[in-house]
Protein backbone atom coordinates (compact mmCIF):
# COMPACT_ATOMS: atom_id res chain seq x y z
CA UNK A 1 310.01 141.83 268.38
CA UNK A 2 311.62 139.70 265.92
CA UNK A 3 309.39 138.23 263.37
CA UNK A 4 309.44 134.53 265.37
CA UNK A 5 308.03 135.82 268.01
CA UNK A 6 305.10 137.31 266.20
CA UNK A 7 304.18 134.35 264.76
CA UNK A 8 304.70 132.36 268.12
CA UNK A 9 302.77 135.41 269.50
CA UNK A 10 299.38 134.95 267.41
CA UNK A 11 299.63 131.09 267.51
CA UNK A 12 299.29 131.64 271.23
CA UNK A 13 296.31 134.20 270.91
CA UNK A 14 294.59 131.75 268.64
CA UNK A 15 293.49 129.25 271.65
CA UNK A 16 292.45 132.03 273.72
CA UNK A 17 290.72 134.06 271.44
CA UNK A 18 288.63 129.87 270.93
CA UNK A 19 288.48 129.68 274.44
CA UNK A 20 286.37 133.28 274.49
CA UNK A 21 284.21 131.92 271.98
CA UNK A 22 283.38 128.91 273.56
CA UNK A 23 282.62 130.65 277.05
CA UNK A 24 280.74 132.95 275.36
CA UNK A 25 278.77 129.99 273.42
CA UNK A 26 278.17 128.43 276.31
CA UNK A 27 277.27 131.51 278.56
CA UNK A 28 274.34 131.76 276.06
CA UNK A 29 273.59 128.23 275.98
CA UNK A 30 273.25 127.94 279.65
CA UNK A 31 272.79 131.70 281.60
CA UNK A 32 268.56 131.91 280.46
CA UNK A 33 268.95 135.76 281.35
CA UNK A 34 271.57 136.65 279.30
CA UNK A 35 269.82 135.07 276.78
CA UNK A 36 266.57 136.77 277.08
CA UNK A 37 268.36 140.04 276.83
CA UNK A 38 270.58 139.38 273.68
CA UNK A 39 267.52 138.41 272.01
CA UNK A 40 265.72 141.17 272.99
CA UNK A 41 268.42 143.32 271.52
CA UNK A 42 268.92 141.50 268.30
CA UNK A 43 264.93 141.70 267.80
CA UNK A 44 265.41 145.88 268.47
CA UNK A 45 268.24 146.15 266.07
CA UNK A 46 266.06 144.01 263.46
CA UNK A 47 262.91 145.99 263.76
CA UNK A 48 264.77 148.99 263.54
CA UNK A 49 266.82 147.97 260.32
CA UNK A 50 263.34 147.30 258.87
CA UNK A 51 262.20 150.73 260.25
CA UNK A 52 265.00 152.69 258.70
CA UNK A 53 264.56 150.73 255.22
CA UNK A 54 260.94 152.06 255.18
CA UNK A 55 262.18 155.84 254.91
CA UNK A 56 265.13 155.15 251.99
CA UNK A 57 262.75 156.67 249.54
CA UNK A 58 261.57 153.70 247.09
CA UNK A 59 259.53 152.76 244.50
CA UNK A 60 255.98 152.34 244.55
CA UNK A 61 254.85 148.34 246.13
CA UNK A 62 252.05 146.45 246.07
CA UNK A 63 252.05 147.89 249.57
CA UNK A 64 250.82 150.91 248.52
CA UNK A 65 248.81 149.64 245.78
CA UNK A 66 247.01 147.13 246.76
CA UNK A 67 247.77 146.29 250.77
CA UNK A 68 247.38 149.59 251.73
CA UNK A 69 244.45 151.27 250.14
CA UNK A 70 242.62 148.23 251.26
CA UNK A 71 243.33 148.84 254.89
CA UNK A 72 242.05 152.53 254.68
CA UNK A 73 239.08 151.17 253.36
CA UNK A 74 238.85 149.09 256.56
CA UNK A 75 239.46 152.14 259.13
CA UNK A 76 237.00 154.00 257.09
CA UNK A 77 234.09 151.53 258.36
CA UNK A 78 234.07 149.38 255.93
CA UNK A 79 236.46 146.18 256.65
CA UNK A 80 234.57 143.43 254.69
CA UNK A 81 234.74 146.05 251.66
CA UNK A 82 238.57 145.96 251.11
CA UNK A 83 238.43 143.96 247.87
CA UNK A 84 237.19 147.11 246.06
CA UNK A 85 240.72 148.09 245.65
CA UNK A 86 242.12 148.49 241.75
CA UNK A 87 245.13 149.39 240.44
CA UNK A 88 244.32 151.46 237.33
CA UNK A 89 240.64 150.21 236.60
CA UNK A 90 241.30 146.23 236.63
CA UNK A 91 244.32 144.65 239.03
CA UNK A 92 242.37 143.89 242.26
CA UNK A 93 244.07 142.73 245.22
CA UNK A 94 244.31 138.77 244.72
CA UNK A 95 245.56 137.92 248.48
CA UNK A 96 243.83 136.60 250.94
CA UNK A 97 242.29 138.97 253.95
CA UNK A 98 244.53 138.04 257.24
CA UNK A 99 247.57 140.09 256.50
CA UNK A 100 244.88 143.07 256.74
CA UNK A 101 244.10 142.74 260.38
CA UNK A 102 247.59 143.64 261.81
CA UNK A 103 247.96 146.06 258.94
CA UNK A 104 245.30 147.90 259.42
CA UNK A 105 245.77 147.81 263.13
CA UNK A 106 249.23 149.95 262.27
CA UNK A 107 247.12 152.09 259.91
CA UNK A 108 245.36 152.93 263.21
CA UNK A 109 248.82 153.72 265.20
CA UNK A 110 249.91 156.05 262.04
CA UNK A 111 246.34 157.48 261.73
CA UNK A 112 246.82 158.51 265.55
CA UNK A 113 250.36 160.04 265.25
CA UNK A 114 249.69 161.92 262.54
CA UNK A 115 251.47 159.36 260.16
CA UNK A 116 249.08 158.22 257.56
CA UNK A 117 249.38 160.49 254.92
CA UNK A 118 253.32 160.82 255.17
CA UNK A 119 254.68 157.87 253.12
CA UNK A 120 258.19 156.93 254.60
CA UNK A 121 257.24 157.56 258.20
CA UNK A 122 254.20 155.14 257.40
CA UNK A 123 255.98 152.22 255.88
CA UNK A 124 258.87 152.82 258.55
CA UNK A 125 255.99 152.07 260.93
CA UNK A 126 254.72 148.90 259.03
CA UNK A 127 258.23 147.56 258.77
CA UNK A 128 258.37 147.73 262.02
CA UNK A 129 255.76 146.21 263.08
CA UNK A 130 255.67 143.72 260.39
CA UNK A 131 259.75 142.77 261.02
CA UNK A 132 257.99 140.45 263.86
CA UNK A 133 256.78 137.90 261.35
CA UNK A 134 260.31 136.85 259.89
CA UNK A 135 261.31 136.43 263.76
CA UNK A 136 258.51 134.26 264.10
CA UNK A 137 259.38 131.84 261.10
CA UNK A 138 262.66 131.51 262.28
CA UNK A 139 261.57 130.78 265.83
CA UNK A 140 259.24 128.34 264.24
CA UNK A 141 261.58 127.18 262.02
CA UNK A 142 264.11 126.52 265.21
CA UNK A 143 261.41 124.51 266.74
CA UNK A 144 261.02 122.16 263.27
CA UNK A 145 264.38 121.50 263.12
CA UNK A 146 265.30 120.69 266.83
CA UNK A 147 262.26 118.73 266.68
CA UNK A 148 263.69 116.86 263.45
CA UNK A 149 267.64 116.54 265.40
CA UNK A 150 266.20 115.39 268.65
CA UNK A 151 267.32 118.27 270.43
CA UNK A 152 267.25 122.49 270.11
CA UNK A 153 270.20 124.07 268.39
CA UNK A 154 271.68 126.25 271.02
CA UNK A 155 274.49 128.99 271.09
CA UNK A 156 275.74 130.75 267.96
CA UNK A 157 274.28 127.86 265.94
CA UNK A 158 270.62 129.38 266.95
CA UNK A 159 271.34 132.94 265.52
CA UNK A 160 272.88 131.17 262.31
CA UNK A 161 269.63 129.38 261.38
CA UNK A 162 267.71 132.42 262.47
CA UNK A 163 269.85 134.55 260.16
CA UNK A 164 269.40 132.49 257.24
CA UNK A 165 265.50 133.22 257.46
CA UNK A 166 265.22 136.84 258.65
CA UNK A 167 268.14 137.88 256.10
CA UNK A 168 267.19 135.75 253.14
CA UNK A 169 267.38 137.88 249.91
CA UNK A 170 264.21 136.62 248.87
CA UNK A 171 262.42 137.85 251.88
CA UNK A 172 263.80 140.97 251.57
CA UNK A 173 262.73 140.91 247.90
CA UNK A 174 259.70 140.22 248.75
CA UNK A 175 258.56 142.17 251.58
CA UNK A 176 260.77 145.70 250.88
CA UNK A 177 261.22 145.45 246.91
CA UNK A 178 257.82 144.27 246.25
CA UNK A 179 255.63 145.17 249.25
CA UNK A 180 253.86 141.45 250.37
CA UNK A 181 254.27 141.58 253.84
CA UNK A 182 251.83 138.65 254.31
CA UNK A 183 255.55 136.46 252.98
CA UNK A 184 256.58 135.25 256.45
CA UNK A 185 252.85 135.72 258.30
CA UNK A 186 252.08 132.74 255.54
CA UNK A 187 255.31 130.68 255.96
CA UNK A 188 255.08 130.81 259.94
CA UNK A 189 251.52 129.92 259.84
CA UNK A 190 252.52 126.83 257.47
CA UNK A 191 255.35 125.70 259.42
CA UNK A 192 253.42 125.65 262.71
CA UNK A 193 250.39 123.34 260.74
CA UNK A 194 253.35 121.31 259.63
CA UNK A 195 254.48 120.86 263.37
CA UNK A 196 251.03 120.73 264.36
CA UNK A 197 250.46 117.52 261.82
CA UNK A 198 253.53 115.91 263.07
CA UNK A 199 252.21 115.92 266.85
CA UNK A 200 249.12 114.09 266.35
CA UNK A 201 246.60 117.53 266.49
CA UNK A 202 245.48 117.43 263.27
CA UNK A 203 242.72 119.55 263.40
CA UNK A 204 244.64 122.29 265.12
CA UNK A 205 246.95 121.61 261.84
CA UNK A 206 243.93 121.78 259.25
CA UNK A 207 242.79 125.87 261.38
CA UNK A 208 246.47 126.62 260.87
CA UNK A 209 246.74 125.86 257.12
CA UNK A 210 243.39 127.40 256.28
CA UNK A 211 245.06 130.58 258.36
CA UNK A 212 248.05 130.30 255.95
CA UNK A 213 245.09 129.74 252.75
CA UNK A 214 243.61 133.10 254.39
CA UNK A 215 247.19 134.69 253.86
CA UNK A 216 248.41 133.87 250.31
CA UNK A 217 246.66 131.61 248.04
CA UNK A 218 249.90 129.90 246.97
CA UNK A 219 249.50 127.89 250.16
CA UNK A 220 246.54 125.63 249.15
CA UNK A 221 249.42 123.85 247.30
CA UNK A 222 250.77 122.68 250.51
CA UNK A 223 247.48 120.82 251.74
CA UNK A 224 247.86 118.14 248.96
CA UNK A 225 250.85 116.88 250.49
CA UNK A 226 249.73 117.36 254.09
CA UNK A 227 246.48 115.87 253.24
CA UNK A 228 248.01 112.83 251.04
CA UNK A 229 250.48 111.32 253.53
CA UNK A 230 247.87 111.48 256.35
CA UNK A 231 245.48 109.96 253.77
CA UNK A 232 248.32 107.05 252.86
CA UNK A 233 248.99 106.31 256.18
CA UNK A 234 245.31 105.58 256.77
CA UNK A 235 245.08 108.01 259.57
CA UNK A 236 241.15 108.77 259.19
CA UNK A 237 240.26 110.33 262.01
CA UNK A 238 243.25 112.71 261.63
CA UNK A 239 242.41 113.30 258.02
CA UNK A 240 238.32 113.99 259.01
CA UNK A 241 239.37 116.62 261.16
CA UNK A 242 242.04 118.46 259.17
CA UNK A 243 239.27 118.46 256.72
CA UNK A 244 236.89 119.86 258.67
CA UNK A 245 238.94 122.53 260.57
CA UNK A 246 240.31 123.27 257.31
CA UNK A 247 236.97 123.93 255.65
CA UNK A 248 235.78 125.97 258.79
CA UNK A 249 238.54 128.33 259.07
CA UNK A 250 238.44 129.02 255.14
CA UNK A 251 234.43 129.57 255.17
CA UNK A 252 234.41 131.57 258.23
CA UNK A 253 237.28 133.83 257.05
CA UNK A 254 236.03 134.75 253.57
CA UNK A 255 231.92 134.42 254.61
CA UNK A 256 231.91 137.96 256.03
CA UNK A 257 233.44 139.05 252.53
CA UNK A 258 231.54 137.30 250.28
CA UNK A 259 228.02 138.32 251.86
CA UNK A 260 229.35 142.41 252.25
CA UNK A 261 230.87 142.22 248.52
CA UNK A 262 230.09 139.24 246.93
CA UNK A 263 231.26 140.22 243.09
CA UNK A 264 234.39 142.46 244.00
CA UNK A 265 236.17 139.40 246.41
CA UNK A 266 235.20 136.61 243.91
CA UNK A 267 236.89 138.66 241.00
CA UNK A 268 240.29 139.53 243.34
CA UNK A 269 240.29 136.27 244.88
CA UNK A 270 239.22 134.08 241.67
CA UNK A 271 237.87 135.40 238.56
CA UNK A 272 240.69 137.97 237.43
CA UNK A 273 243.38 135.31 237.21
CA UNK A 274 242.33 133.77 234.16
CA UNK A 275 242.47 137.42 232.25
CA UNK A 276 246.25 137.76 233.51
CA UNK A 277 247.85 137.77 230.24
CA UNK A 278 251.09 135.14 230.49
CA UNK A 279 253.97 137.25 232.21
CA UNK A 280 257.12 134.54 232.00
CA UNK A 281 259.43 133.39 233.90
CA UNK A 282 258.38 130.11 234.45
CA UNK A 283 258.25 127.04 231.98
CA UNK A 284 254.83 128.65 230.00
CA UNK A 285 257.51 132.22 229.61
CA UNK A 286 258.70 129.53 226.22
CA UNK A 287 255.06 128.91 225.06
CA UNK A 288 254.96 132.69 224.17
CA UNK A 289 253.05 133.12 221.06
CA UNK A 290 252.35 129.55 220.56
CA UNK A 291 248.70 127.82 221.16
CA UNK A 292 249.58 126.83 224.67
CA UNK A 293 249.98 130.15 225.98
CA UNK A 294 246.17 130.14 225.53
CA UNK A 295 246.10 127.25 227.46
CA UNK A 296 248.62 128.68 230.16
CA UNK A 297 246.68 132.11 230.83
CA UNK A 298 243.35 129.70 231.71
CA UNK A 299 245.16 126.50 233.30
CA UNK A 300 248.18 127.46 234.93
CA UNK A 301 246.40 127.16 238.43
CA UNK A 302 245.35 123.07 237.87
CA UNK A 303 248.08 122.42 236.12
CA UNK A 304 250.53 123.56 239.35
CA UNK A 305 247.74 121.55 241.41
CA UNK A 306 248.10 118.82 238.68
CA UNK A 307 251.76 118.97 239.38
CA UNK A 308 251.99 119.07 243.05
CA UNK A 309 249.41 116.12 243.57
CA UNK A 310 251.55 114.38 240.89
CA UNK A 311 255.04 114.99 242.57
CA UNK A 312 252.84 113.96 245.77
CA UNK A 313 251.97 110.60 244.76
CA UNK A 314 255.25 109.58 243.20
CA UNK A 315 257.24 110.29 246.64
CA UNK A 316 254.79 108.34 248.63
CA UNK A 317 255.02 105.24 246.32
CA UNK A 318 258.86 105.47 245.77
CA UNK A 319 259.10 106.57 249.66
CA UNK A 320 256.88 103.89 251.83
CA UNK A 321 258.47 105.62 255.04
CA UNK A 322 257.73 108.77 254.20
CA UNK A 323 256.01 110.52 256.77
CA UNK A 324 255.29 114.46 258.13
CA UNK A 325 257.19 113.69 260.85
CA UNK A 326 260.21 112.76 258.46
CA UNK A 327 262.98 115.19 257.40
CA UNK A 328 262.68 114.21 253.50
CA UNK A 329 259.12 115.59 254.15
CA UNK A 330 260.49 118.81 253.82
CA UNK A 331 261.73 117.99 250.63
CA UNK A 332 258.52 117.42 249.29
CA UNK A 333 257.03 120.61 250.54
CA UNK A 334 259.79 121.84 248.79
CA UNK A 335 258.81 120.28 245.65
CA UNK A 336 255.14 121.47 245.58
CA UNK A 337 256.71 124.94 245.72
CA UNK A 338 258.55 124.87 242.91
CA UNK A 339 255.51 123.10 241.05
CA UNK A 340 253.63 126.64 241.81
CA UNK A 341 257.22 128.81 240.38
CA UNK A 342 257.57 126.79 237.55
CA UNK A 343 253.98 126.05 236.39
CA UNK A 344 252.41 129.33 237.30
CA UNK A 345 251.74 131.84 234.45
CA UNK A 346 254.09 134.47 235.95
CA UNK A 347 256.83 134.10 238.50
CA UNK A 348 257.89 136.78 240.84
CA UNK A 349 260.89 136.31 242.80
CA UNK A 350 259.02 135.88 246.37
CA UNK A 351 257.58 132.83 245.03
CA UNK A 352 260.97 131.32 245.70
CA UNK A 353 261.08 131.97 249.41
CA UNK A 354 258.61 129.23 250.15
CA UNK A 355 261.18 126.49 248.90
CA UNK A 356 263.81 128.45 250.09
CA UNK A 357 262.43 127.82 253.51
CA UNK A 358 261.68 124.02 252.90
CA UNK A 359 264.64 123.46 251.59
CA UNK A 360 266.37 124.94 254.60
CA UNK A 361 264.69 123.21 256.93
CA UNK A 362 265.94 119.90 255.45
CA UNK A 363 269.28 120.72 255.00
CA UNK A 364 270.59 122.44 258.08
CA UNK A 365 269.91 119.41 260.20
CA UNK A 366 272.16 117.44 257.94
CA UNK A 367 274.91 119.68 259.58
CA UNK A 368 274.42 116.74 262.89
CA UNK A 369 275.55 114.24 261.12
CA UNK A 370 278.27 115.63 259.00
CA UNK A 371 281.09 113.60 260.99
CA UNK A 372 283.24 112.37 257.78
CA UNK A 373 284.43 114.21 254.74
CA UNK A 374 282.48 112.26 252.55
CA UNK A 375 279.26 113.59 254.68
CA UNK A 376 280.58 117.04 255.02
CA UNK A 377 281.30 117.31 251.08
CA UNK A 378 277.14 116.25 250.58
CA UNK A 379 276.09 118.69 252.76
CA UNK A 380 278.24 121.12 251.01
CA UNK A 381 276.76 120.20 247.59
CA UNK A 382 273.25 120.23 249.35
CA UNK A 383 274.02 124.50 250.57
CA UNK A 384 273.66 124.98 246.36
CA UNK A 385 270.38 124.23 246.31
CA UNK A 386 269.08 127.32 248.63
CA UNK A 387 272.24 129.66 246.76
CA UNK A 388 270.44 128.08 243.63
CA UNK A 389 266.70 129.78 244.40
CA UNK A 390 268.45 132.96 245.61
CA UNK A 391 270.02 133.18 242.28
CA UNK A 392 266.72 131.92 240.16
CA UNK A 393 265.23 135.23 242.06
CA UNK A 394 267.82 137.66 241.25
CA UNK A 395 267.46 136.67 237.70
CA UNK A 396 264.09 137.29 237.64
CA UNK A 397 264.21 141.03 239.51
CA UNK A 398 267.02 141.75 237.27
CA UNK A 399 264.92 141.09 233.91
CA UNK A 400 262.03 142.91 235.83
CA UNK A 401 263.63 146.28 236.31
CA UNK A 402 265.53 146.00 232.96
CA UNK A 403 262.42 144.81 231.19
CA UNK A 404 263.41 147.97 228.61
CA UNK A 405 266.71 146.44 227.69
CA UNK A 406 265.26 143.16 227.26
CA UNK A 407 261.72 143.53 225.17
CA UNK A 408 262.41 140.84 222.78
CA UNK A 409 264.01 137.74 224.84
CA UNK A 410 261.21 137.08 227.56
CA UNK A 411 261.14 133.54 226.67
CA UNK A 412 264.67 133.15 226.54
CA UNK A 413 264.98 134.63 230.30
CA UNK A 414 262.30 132.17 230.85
CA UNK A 415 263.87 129.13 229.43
CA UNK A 416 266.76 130.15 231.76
CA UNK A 417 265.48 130.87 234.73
CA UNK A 418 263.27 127.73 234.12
CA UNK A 419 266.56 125.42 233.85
CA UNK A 420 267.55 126.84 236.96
CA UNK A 421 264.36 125.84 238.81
CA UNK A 422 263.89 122.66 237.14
CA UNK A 423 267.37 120.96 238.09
CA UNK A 424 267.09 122.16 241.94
CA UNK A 425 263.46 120.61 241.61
CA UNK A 426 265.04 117.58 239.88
CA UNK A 427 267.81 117.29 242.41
CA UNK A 428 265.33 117.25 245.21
CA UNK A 429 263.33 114.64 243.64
CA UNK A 430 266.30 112.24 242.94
CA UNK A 431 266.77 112.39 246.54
CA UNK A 432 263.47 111.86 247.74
CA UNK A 433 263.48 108.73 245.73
CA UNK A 434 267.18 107.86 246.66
CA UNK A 435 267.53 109.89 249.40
CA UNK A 436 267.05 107.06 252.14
CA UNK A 437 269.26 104.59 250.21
CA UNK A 438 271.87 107.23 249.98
CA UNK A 439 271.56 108.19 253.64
CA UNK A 440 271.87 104.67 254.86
CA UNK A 441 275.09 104.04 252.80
CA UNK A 442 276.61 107.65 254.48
CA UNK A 443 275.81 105.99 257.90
CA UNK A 444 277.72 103.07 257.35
CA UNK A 445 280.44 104.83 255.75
CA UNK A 446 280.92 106.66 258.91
CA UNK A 447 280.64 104.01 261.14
CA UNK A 448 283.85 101.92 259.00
CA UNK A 449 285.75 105.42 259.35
CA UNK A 450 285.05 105.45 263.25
CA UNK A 451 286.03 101.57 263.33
CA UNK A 452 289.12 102.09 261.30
CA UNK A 453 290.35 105.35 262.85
CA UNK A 454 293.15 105.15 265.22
């Protein structure tokens, strides 16, 4: 075959190997059963990656430091006695208790299969098990942004935005290089109170939140933005009940703790932090050796509350529509995250998956609208900010596991890593206050190149 007809040949192929694709989008879009079944196999093949990452041999996690020991504690007879746990004679476990129901509940499965003392067989099993939560971020996830387009995402598209949770380096980080596989249990939890607020059931929002305070403490950042636009808006009632619910879950999760073990869970869950010696990566990693690391290793908890309720309050006066039902909400959530990275005392790299997901959510609903180069080339610029946080947290594990090459520059790798944070956070707040403005002016735009095309 001459070398014209080659080319000709694969020009031809080209439209049919489209026209598979497009069947085969639509076939999903539209057949529910085939569907159902390709999602059932995709959430097999996930749980099992998870499962066969638990028996790579690896190093020691907070999983079996902290997450762990506290759960055989619990299926000893003793669950409100779980904050007993140290590593060494003083690190306690500082989470919340809710990740330790399902967990010990697989501690139970191992214990009967003759699993629990037999470490990669064990964590294959909590992988396992545990793989469910990322699923159910990104199914959440789905639901915020077809509820933010107007309509579900369907196809290919679906698996795309799905991917970009479940696979996210930082949750990987997080949950297999690190061990705190309460991540995604946290972020689902969050997302649904989110969805919850922006539906009217606010109180059903407010149980959901104190579910996600129950999981990881870093989420009681999130209620002062959730709280202060329902507060702006005047919404009483709504805000009465969020309270309340709020309050309730929170008291009723932590009572049984508190009465069983009063002085071991106030110490994990409050008292300990303010010993923490400053660990860097985050803006107070510069203020090494100066008076205000003092001040950081007592204060870094108000002053990321500080912060947050700060950032809060400037986006609702710059931003009068601002609302949760908004997509630029998203950005602010965002925002309060990266108020807890960059003003805590020490950063881990997880940290960065909760504005990872915020950010996300904003963004890939953007994709709708991109109809003119000028729109795609934002929403190009706009994919650096979630490649920005992936690369803020591989900085951070780098200097962690090559702490031995680097003793003397912590605040250097802090001052860096820092920067990095600090312009994605500054970029996100320059479009929460010009975002709408901007926005507008890329509508119209689009509209004169529709009017002026031929």
């Amino acid at each position: 075959m001459s070398a014209t007809a080659e080319v000709a040949a694969r020009r031809a192929s080209k439209p049919a190997r489209a026209g598979r694709f497009a069947r085969l989008n639509r076939a999903l879009t539209e057949r529910v059963r085939l569907r159902r079944g390709v999602n059932g196999l995709l959430t097999a093949l996930y749980m099992a990656i998870w499962a066969s990452c638990g028996l790579i041999p690896f190093n020691a996690t907070d999983l079996e430091a902290f997450f762990f020991p506290a759960a055989r504690i619990a299926l000893e007879g003793h669950p409100f006695g779980v904050y007993a746990v140290r590593l060494g004679e003083y690190y306690p476990n500082a989470n919340g208790p809710l990740s330790l129901v399902p967990l010990t509940a697989v501690g139970a499965l191992a214990q009967s299969l003759g699993w629990i003392d037999v470490l990669s067989l064990r964590r294959a099993l909590i992988f396992a098990v545990f793989a469910l939560f990322p699923l159910l971020l990104a199914r959440e996830g789905l639901h915020t942004i077809a509820r933010l387009n107007g309509k579900p995402l369907t196809g290919f598209a679906r698996y795309g935005v799905v991917a970009l949770f479940a696979f996210s380096p930082l949750l990987w980080q997080g949950m297999l290089g690190y061990g705190h596989i309460e991540l995604a249990i946290m972020l689902w939890l969050l997302l649904a109170g989110v969805n919850a607020l922006a539906g009217g059931h606010a109180g059903w929002a407010g149980a959901l939140l104190g579910l996600a305070l129950l999981t990881r403490s870093s989420a009681l950042v999130y209620v002062i933005p959730l709280l202060g636009v329902t507060l702006w808006r005047r919404r009483w009632g709504q805000a009465a009940r969020f309270i309340a619910l709020y309050a309730l879950v929170v008291a009723a999760g932590l009572a049984p703790f508190l009465l069983a073990d009063r002085q071991n869970t106030l110490f994990s869950l409050v008292g300990f932090r303010g010993e923490l010696p400053v660990g860097g990566y985050s803006i107070w990693g510069m203020a090494l050796g100066t008076p205000w690391e003092t001040f950081a290793k007592h204060y870094d908890s108000l002053v990321v509350l500080g912060a947050a309720l700060i950032v809060t309050l400037l986006a609702l006066l710059a931003r009068r529509d601002l609302d949760v039902t908004s997509r630029d909400f998203y950005v602010l959530l965002a925002l309060c995250g990266l108020c807890f990275a960059l003003f805590i005392k020490t950063v881990w790299p997880y940290y960065l998956f909760e504005p990872y997901v915020f950010v996300c959510v904003w963004w890939i609903p953007w994709l709708r609208e991109a109809r003119s180069q000028w729109s795609w080339l934002v929403w190009s610029l706009a994919m650096a900010l979630p490649l920005a946080l992936i690369a803020a947290g591989a900085l951070v594990d780098y200097r962690i596991y090559n702490a031995p090459a680097y003793t003397n520059d912590l605040a250097q790798w802090s001052r860096n890593v820092s920067l990095l944070m600090g312009t994605v956070a500054l970029l996100l707040l320059t479009w929460l206050v010009a975002g709408k403005r901007l926005g507008t002016r890329l509508a119209r735009y689009n509209q004169d190149e529709r009017v002026l095309a031929p």
